[in-house]
N, C-alpha and C. Protein backbone atom coordinates (compact mmCIF):
# COMPACT_ATOMS: atom_id res chain seq x y z
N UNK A 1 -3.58 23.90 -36.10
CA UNK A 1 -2.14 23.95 -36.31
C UNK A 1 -1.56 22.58 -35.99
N UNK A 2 -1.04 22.10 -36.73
CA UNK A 2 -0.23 20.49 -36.61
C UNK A 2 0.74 20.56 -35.96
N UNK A 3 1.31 19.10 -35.56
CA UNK A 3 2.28 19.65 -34.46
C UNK A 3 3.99 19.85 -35.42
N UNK A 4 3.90 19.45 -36.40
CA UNK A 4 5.71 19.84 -36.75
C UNK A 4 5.35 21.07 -36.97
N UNK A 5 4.60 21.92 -37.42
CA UNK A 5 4.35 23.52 -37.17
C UNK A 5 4.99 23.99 -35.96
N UNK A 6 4.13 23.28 -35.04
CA UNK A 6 4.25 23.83 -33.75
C UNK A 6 6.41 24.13 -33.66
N UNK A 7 6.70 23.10 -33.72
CA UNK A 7 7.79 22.58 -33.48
C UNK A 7 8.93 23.58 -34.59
N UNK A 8 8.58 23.48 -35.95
CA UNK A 8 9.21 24.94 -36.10
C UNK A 8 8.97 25.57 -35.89
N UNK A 9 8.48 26.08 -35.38
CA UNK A 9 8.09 27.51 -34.54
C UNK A 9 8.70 27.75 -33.03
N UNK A 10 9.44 26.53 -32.85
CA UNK A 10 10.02 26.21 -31.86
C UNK A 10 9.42 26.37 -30.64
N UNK A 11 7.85 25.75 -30.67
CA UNK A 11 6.78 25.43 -29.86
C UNK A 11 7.05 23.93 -29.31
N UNK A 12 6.33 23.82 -28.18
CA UNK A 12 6.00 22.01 -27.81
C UNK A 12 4.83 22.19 -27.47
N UNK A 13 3.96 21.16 -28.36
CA UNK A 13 2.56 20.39 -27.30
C UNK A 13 2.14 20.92 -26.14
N UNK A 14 0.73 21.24 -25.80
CA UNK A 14 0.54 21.39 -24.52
C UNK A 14 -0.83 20.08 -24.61
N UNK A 15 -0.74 19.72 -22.97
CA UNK A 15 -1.78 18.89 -23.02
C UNK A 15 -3.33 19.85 -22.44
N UNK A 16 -4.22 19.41 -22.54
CA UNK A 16 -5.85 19.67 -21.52
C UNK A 16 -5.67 19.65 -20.42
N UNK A 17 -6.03 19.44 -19.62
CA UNK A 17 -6.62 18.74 -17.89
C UNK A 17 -7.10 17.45 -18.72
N UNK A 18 -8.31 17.52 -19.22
CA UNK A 18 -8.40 16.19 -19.28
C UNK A 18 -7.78 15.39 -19.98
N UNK A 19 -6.64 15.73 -21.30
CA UNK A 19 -5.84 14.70 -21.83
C UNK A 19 -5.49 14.37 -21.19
N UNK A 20 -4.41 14.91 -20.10
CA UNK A 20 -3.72 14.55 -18.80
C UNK A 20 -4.01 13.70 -18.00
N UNK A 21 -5.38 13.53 -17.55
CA UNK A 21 -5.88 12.70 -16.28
C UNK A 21 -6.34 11.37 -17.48
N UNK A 22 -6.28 11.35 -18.50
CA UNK A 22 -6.78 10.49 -19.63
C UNK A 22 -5.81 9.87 -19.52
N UNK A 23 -4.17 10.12 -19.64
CA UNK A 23 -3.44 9.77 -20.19
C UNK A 23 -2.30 8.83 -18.78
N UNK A 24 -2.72 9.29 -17.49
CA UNK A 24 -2.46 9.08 -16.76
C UNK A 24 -3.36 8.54 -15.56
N UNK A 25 -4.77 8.04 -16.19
CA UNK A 25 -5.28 6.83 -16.00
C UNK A 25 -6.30 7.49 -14.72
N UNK A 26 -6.61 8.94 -14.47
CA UNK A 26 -7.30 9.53 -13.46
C UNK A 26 -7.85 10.46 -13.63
N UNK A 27 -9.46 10.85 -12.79
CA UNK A 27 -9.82 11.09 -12.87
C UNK A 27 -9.79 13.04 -13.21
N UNK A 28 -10.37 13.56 -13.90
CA UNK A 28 -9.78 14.78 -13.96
C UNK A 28 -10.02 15.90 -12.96
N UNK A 29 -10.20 15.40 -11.74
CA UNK A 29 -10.22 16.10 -10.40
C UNK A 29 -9.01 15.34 -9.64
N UNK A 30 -9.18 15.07 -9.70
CA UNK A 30 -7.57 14.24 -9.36
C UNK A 30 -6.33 15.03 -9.73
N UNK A 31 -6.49 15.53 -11.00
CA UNK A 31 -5.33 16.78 -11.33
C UNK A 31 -5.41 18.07 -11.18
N UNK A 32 -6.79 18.18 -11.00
CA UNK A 32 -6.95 19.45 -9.84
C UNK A 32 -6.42 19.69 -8.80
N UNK A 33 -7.48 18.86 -8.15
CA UNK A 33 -6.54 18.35 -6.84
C UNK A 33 -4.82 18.18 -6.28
N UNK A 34 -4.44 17.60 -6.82
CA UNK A 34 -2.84 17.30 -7.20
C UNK A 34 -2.34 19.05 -7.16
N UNK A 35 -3.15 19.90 -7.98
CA UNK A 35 -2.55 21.26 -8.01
C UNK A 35 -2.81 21.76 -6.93
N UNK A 36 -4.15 22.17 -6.64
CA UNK A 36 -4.43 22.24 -5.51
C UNK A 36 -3.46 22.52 -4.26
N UNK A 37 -3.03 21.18 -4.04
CA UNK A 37 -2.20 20.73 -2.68
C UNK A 37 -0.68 21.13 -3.23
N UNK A 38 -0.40 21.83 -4.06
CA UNK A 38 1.26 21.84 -5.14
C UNK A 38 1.72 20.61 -5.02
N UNK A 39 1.12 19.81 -5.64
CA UNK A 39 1.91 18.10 -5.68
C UNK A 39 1.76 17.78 -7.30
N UNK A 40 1.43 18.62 -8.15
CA UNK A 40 0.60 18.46 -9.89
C UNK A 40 1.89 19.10 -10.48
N UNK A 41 1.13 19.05 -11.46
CA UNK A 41 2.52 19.48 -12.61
C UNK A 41 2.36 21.00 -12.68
N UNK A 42 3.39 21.28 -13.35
CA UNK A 42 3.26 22.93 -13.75
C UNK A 42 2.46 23.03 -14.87
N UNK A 43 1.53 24.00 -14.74
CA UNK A 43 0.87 23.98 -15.63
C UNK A 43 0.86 25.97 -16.68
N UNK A 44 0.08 26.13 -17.37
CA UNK A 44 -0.11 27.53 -18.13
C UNK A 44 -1.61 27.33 -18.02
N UNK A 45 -2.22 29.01 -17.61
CA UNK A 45 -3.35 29.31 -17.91
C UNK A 45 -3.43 30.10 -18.59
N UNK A 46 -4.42 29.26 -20.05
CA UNK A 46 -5.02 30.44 -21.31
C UNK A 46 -6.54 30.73 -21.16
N UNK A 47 -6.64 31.32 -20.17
CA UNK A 47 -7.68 32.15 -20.24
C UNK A 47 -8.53 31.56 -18.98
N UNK A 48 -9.03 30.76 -19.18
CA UNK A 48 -9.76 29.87 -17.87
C UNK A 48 -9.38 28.60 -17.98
N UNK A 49 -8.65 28.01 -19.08
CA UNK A 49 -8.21 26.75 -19.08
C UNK A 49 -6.57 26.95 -18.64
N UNK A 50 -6.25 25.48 -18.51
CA UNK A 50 -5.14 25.25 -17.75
C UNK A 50 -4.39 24.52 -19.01
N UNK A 51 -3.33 24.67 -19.42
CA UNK A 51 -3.03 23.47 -19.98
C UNK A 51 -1.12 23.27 -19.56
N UNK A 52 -0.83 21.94 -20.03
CA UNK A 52 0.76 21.67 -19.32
C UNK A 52 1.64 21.05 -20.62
N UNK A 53 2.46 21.63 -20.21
CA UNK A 53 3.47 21.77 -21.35
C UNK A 53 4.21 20.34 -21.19
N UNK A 54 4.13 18.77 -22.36
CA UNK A 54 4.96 18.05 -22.66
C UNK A 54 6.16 18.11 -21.19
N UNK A 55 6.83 18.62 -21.71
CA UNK A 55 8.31 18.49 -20.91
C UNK A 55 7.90 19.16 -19.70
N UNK A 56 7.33 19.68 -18.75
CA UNK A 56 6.45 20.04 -17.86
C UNK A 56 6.00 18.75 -17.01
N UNK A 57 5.16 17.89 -17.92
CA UNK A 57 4.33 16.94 -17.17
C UNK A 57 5.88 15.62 -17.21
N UNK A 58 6.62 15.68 -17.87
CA UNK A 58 7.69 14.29 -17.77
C UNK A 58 8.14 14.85 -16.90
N UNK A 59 8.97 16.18 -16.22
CA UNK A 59 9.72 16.52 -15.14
C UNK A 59 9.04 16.07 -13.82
N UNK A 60 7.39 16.48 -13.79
CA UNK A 60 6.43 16.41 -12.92
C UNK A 60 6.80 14.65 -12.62
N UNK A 61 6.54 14.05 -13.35
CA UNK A 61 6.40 12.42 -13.64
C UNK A 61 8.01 11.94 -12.81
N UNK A 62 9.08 12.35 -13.55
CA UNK A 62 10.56 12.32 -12.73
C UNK A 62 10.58 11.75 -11.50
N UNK A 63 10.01 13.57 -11.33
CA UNK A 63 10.03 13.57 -9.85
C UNK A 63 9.32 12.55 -8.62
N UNK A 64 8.33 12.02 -9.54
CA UNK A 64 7.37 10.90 -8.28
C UNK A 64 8.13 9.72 -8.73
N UNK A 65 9.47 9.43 -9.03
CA UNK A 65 9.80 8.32 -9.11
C UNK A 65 10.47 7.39 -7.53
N UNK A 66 10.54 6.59 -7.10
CA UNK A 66 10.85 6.09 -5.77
C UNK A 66 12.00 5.91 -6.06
N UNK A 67 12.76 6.20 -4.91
CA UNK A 67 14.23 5.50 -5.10
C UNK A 67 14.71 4.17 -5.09
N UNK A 68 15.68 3.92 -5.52
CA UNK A 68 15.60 2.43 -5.85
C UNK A 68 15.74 1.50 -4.34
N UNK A 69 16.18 2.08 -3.39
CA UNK A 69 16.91 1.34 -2.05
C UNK A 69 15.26 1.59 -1.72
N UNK A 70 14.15 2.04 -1.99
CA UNK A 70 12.82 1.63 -0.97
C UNK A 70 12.15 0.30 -1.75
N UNK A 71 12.49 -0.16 -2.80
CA UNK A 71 12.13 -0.45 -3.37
C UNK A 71 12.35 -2.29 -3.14
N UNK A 72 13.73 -2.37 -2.28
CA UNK A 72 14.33 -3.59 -2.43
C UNK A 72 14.18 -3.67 -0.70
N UNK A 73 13.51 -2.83 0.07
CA UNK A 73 13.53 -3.04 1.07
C UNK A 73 11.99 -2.99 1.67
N UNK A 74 11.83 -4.22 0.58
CA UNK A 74 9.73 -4.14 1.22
C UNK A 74 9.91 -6.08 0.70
N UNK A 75 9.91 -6.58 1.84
CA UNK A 75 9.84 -7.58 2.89
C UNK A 75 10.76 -8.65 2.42
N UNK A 76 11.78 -8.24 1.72
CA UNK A 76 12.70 -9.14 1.32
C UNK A 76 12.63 -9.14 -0.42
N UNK A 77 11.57 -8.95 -0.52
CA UNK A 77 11.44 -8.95 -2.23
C UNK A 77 12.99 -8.31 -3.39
N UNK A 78 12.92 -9.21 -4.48
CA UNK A 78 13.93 -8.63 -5.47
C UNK A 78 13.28 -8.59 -6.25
């Protein structure tokens, strides 16, 4: 199924485990893990696989962003 299918159907993308840890440069225990400890994205299980929904993994992503005031306060740096 292609994805503008998906999309009328008023579906979104889901990724793997391993697209995920592919796509985000780690290992795919690493996003286990991450779940594991509830620090990972939300994910859906189809059947024994896991997979995470597009807008799922960007909220996940959001959220680990630093605030900007820690950012300007590591050793004088701009």
């Amino acid at each position: 199924m292609d994805t503008e299918r998906l999309f009328g159907l008023g579906l979104e993308p889901v990724l793997t485990t391993s697209v995920l840890a592919e796509y985000l440069g780690v290992q795919v225990q690493a996003i286990y893990d991450l779940r594991t400890d509830g620090r990972g994205p939300s994910g859906i299980r189809v059947g024994r696989e896991i997979r995470y929904r597009v807008s799922d993994v960007r909220r996940w992503l959001d959220g680990l962003h630093e605030p900007e005031s820690s950012l300007s306060g590591r050793g004088g740096e701009r």
